[in-house]
N, C-alpha and C. Protein backbone atom coordinates (compact mmCIF):
# COMPACT_ATOMS: atom_id res chain seq x y z
N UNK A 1 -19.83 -30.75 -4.79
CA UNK A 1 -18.83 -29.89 -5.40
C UNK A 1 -19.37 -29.25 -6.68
N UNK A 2 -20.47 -29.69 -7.25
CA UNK A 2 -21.08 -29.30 -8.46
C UNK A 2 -21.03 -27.66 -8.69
N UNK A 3 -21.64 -27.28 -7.04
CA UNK A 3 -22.26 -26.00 -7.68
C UNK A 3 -20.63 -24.87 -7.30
N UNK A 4 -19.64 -24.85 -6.98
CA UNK A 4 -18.22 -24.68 -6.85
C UNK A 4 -17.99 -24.37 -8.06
N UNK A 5 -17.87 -25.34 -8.72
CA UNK A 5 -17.70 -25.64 -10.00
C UNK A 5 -18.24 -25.01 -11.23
N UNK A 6 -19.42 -24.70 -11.04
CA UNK A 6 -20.38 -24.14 -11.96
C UNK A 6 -20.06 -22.48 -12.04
N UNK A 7 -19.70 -22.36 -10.25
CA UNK A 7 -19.40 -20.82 -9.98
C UNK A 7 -17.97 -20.55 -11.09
N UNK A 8 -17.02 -21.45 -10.73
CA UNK A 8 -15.50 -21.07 -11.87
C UNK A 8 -15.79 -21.02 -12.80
N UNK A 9 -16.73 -21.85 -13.45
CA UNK A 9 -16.70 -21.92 -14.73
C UNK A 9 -17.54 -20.45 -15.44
N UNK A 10 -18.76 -20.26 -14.47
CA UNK A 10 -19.07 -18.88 -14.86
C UNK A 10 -18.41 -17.60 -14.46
N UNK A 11 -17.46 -17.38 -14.27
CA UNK A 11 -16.51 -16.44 -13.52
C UNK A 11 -15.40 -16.78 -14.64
N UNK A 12 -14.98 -17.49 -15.15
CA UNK A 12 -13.56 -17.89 -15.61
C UNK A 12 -13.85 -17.93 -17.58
N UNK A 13 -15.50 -17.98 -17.80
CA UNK A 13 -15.74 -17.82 -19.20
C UNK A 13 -16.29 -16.66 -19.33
N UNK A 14 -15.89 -15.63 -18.78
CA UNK A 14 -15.91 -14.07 -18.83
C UNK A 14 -14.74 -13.90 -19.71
N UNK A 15 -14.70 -12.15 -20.10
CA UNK A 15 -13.72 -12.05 -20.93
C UNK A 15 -12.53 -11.28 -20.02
N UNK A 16 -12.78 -11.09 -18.83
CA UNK A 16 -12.17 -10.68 -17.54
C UNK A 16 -11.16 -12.02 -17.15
N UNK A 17 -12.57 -12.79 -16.74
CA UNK A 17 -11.74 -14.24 -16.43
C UNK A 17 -10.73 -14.68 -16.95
N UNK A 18 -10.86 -14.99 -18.56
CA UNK A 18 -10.38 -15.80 -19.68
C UNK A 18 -8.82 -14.95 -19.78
N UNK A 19 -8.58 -13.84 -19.52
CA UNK A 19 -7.62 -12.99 -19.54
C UNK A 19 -6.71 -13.41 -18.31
N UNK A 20 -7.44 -13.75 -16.96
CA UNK A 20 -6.89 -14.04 -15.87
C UNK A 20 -5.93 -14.87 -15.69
N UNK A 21 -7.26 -16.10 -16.71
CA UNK A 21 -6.49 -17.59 -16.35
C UNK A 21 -5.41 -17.66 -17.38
N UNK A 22 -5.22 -16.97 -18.68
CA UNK A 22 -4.34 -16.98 -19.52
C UNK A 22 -2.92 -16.50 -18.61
N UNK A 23 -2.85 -15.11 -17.76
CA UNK A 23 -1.73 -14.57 -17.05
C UNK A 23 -1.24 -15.83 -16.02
N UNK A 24 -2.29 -16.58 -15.00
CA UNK A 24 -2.10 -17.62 -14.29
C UNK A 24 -1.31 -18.64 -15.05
N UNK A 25 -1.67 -19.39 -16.72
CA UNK A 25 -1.19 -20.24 -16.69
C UNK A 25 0.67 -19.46 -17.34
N UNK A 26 0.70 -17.79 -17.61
CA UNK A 26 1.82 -17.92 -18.16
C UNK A 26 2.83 -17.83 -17.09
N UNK A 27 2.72 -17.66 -16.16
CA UNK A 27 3.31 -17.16 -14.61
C UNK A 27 3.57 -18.57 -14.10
N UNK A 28 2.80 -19.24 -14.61
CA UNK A 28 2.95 -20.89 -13.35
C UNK A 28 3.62 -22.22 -14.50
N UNK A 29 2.54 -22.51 -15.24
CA UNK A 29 2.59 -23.86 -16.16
C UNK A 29 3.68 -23.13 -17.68
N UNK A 30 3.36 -22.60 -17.76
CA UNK A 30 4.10 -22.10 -19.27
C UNK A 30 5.20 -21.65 -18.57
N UNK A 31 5.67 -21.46 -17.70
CA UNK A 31 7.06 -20.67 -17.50
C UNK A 31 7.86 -21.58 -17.83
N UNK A 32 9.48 -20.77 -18.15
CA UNK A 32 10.56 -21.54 -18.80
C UNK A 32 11.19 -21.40 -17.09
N UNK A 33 12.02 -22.47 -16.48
CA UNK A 33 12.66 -22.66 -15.88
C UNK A 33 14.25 -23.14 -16.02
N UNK A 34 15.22 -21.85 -15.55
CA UNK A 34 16.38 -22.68 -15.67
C UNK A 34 17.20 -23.69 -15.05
N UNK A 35 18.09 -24.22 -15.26
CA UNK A 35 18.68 -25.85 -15.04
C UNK A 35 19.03 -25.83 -13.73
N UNK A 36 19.30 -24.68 -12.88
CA UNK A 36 19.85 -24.58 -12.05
C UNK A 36 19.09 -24.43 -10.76
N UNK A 37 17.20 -24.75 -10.65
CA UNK A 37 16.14 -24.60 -10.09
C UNK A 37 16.32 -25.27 -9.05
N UNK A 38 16.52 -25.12 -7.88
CA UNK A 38 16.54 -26.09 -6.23
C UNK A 38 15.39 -27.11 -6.39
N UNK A 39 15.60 -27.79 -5.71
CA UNK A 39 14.61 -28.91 -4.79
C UNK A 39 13.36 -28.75 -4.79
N UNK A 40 13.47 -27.30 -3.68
CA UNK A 40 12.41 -26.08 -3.28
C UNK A 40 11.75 -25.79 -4.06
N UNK A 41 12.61 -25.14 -4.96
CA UNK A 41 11.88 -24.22 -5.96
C UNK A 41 10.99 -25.14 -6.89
N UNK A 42 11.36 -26.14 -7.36
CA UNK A 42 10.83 -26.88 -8.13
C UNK A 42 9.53 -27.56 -7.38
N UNK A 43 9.89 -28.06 -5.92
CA UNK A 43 8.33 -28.03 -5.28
C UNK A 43 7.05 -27.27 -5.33
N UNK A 44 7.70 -26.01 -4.85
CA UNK A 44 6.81 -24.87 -5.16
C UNK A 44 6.02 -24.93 -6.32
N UNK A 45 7.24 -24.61 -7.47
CA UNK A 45 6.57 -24.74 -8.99
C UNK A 45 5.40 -25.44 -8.87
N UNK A 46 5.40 -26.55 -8.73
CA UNK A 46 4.80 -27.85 -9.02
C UNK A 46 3.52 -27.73 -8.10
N UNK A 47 3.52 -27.21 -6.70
CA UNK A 47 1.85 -26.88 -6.22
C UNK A 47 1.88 -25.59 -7.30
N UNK A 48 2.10 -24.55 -7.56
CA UNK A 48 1.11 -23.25 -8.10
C UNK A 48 0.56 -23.93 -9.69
N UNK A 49 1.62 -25.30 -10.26
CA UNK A 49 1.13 -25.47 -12.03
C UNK A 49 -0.26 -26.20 -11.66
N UNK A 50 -0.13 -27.37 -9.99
CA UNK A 50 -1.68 -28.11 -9.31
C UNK A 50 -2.72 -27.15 -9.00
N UNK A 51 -2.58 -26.01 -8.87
CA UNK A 51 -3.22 -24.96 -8.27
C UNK A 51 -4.05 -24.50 -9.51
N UNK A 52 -3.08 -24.13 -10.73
CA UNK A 52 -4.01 -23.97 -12.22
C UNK A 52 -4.39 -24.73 -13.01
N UNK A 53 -3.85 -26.07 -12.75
CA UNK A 53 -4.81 -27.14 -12.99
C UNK A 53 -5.92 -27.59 -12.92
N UNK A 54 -5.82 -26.93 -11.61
CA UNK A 54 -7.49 -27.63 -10.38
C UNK A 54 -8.12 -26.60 -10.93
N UNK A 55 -7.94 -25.15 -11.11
CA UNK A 55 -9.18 -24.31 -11.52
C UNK A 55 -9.55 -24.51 -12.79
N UNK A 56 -8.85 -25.03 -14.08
CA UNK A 56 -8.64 -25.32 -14.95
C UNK A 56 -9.86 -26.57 -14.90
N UNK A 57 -9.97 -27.73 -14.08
CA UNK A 57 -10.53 -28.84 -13.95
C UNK A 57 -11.66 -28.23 -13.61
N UNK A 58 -12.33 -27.32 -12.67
CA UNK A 58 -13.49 -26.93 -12.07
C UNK A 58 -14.09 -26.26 -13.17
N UNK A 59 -13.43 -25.57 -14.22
CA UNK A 59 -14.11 -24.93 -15.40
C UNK A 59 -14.58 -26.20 -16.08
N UNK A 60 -13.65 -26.84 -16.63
CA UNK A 60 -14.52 -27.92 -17.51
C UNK A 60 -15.54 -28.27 -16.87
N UNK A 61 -15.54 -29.06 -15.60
CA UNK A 61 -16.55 -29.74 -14.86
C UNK A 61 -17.52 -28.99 -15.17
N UNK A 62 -17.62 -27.84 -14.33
CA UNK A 62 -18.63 -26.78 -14.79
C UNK A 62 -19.00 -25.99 -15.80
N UNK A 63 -18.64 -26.39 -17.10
CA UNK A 63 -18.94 -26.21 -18.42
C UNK A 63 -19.95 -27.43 -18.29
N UNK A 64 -19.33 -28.46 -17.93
CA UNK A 64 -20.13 -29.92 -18.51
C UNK A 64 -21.62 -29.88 -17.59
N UNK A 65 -21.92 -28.98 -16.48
CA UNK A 65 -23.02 -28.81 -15.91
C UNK A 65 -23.98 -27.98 -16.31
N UNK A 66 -23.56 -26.79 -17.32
CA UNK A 66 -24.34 -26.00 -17.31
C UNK A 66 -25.48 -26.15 -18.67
């Protein structure tokens, strides 16, 4: 998985990237949700905040490789 990894992290510490993952995390993890969010919806939520997590995790990793 190393070299995966190495690829996000050089793709994602661009100033293209860095802009990307900022919109990703305000759309997914930073969003305000109101009280009234289904079951569903809150599932959902919860894979796309795992989804910017994991790319989030592959940058560090691949910071720590290069």
């Amino acid at each position: 998985m190393n070299e995966i990894e190495k690829h996000y992290a050089r793709i994602f510490n661009t100033p293209s990237g860095k802009i990307v993952l900022k919109h990703l995390r305000n759309i997914t993890i930073e969003r305000v949700l109101g009280q009234n969010i289904s079951n569903e919806d809150l599932r959902w939520v919860a894979a796309q905040n795992a989804l910017v997590h994991q790319i989030e995790n592959f940058i560090k990793r691949g910071n720590n490789l290069t």
